[in-house]
N, C-alpha and C. Protein backbone atom coordinates (compact mmCIF):
# COMPACT_ATOMS: atom_id res chain seq x y z
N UNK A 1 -18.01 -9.31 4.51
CA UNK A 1 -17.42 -8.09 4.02
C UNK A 1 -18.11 -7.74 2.70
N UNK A 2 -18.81 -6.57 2.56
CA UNK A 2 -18.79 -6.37 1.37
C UNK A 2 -18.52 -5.85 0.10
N UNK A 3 -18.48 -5.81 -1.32
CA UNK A 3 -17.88 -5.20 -1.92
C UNK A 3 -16.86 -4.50 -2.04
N UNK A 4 -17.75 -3.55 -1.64
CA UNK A 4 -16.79 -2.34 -1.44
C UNK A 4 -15.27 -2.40 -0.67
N UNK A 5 -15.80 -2.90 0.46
CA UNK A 5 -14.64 -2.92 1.23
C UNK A 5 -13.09 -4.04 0.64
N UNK A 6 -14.43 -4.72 0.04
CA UNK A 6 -13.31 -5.82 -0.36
C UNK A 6 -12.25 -5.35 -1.54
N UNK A 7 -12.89 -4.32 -2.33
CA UNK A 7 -12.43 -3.33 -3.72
C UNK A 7 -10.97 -2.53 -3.18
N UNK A 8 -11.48 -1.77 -2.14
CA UNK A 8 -10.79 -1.23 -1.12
C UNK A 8 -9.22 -1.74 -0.94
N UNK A 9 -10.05 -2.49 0.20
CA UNK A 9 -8.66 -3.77 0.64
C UNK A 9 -7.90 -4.55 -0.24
N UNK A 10 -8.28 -4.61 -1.40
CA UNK A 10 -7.40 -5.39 -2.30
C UNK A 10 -6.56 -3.89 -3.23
N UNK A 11 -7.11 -2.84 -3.78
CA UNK A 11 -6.65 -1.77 -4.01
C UNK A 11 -5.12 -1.23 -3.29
N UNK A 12 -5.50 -1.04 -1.94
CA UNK A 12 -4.39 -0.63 -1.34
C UNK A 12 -3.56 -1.91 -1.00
N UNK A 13 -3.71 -2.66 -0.80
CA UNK A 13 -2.83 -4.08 -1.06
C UNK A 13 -2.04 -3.98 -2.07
N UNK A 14 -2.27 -3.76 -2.89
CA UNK A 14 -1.60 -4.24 -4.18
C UNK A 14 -1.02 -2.84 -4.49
N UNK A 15 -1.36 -1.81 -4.25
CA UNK A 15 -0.70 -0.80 -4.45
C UNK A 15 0.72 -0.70 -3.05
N UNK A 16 0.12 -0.89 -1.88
CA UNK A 16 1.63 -1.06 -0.97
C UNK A 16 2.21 -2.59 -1.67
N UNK A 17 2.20 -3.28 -2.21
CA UNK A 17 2.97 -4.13 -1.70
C UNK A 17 3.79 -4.32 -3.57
N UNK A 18 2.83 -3.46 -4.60
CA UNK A 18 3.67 -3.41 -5.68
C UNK A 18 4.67 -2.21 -5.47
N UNK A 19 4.28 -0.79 -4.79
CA UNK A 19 5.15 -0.17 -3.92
C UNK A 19 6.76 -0.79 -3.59
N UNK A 20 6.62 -1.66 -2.47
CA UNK A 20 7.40 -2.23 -1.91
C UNK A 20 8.44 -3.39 -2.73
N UNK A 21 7.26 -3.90 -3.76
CA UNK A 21 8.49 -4.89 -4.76
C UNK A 21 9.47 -4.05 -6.06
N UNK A 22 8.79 -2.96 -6.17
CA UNK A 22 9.24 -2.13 -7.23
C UNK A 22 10.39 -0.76 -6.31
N UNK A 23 10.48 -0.95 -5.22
CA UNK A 23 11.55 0.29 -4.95
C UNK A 23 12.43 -0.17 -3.89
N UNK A 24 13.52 0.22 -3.74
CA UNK A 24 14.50 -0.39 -2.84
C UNK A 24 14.50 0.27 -1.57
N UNK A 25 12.86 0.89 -1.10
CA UNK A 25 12.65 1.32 0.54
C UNK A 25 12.70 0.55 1.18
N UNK A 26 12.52 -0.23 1.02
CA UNK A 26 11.97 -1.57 2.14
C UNK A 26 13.48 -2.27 2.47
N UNK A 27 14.41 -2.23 1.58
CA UNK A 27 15.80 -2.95 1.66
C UNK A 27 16.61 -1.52 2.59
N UNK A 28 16.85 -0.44 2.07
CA UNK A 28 16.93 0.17 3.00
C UNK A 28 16.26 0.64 4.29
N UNK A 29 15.60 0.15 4.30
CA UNK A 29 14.60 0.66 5.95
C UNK A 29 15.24 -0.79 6.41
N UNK A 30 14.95 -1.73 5.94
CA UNK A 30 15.39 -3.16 7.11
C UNK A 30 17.17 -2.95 7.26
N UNK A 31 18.24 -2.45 6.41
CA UNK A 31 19.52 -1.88 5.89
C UNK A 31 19.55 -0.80 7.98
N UNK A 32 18.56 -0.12 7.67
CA UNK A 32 18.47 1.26 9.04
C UNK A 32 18.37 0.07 10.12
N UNK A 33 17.43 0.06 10.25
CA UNK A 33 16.85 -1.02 11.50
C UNK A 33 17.74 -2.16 11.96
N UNK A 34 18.86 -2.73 10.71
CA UNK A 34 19.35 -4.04 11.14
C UNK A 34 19.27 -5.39 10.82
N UNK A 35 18.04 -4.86 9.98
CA UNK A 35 17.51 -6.30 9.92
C UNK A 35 18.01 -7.07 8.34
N UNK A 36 18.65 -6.48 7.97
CA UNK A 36 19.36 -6.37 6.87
C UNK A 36 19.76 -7.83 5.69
N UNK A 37 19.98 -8.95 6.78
CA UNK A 37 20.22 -10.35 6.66
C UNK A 37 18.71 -10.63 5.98
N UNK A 38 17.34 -10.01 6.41
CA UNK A 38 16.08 -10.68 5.96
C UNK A 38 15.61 -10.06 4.42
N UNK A 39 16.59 -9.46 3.77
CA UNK A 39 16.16 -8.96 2.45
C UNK A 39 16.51 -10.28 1.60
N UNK A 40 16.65 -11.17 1.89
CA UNK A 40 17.37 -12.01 0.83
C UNK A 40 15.59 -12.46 0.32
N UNK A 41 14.91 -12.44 1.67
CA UNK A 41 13.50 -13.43 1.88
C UNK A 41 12.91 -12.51 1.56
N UNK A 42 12.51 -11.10 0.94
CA UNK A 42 11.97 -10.07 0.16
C UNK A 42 11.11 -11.06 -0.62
N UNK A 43 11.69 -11.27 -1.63
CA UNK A 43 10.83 -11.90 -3.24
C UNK A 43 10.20 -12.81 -2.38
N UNK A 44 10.67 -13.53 -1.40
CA UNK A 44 9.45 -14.77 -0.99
C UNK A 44 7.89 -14.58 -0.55
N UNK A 45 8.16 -13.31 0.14
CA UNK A 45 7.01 -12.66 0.94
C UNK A 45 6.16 -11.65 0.07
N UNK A 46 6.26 -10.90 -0.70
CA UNK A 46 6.12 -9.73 -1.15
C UNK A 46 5.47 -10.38 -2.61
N UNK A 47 5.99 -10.94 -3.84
CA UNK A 47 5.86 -11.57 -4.65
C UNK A 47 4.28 -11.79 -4.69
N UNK A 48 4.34 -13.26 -3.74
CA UNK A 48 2.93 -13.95 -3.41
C UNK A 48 2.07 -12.86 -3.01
N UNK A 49 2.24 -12.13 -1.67
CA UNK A 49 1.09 -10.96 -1.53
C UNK A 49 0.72 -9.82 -2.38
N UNK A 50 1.50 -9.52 -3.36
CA UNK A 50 1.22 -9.03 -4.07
C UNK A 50 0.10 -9.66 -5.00
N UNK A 51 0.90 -11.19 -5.59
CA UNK A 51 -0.52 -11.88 -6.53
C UNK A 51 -1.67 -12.00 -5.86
N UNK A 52 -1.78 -12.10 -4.17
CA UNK A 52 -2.81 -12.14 -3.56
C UNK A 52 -3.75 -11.43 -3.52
N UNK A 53 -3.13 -9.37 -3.34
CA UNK A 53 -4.29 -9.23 -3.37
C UNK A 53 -4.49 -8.55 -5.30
N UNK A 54 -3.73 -8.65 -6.11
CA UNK A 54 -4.65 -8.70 -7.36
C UNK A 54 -5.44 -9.45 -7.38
N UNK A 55 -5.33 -10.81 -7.07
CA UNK A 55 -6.40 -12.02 -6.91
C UNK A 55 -8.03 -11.16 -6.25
N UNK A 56 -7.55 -10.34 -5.42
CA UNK A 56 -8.71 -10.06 -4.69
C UNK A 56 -9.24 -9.03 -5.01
N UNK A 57 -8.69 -8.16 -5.74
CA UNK A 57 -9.28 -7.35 -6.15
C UNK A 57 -9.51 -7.41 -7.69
N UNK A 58 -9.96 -8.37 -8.30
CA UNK A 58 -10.20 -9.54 -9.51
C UNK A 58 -11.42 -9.74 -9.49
N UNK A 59 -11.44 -10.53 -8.09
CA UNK A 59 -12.84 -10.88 -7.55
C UNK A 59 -13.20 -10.01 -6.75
N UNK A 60 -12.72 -9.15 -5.92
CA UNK A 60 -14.33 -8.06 -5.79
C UNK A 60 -14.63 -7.31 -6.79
N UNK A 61 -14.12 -6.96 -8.09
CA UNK A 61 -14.47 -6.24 -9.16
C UNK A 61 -15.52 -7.18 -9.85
N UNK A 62 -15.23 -8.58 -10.03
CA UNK A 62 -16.01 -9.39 -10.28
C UNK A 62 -17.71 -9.71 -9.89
N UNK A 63 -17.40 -9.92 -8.84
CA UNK A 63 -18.42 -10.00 -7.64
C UNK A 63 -19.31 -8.64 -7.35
N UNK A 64 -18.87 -7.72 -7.81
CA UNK A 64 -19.45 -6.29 -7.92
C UNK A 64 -19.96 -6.32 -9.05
N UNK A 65 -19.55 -6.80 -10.12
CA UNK A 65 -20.74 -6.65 -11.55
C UNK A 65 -21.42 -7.51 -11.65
N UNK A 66 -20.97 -8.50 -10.88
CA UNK A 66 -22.32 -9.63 -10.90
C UNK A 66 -23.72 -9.17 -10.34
N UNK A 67 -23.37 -8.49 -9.32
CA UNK A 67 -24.25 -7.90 -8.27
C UNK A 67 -25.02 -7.03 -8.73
N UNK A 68 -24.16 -6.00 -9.32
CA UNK A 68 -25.28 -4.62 -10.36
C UNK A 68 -25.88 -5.46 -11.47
N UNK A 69 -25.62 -6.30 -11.95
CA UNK A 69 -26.40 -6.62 -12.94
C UNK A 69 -27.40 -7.94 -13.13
């Protein structure tokens, strides 16, 4: 994968999934659907993928100036 894509993919990562830890859509949409019992496990899931893809988009910003220069 390169760069770019990786800039990309970590970008919108971290933008849906800080999205999702910062607003109470996601508790109401699972609230609609039913699924309502699995918000408790929110912070477990969401949390980590979130640090994940800052992690990644850390290092493709990284890995991109190494490269230009």
């Amino acid at each position: 994968m390169n760069n770019n894509k990786l800039i990309i993919v970590g970008i919108s990562g971290t933008a849906f999934f800080a999205l999702c830890c910062f607003t109470p859509l996601l508790v109401v949409l699972f609230g609609i659907v039913g699924l309502s019992a699995l918000t408790g496990y929110l912070d477990y899931v969401l949390l980590p993928a979130l640090i994940f893809f800052i992690g990644l988009t850390i290092y493709a910003s990284w890995r991109h100036s190494k490269r230009s220069s």
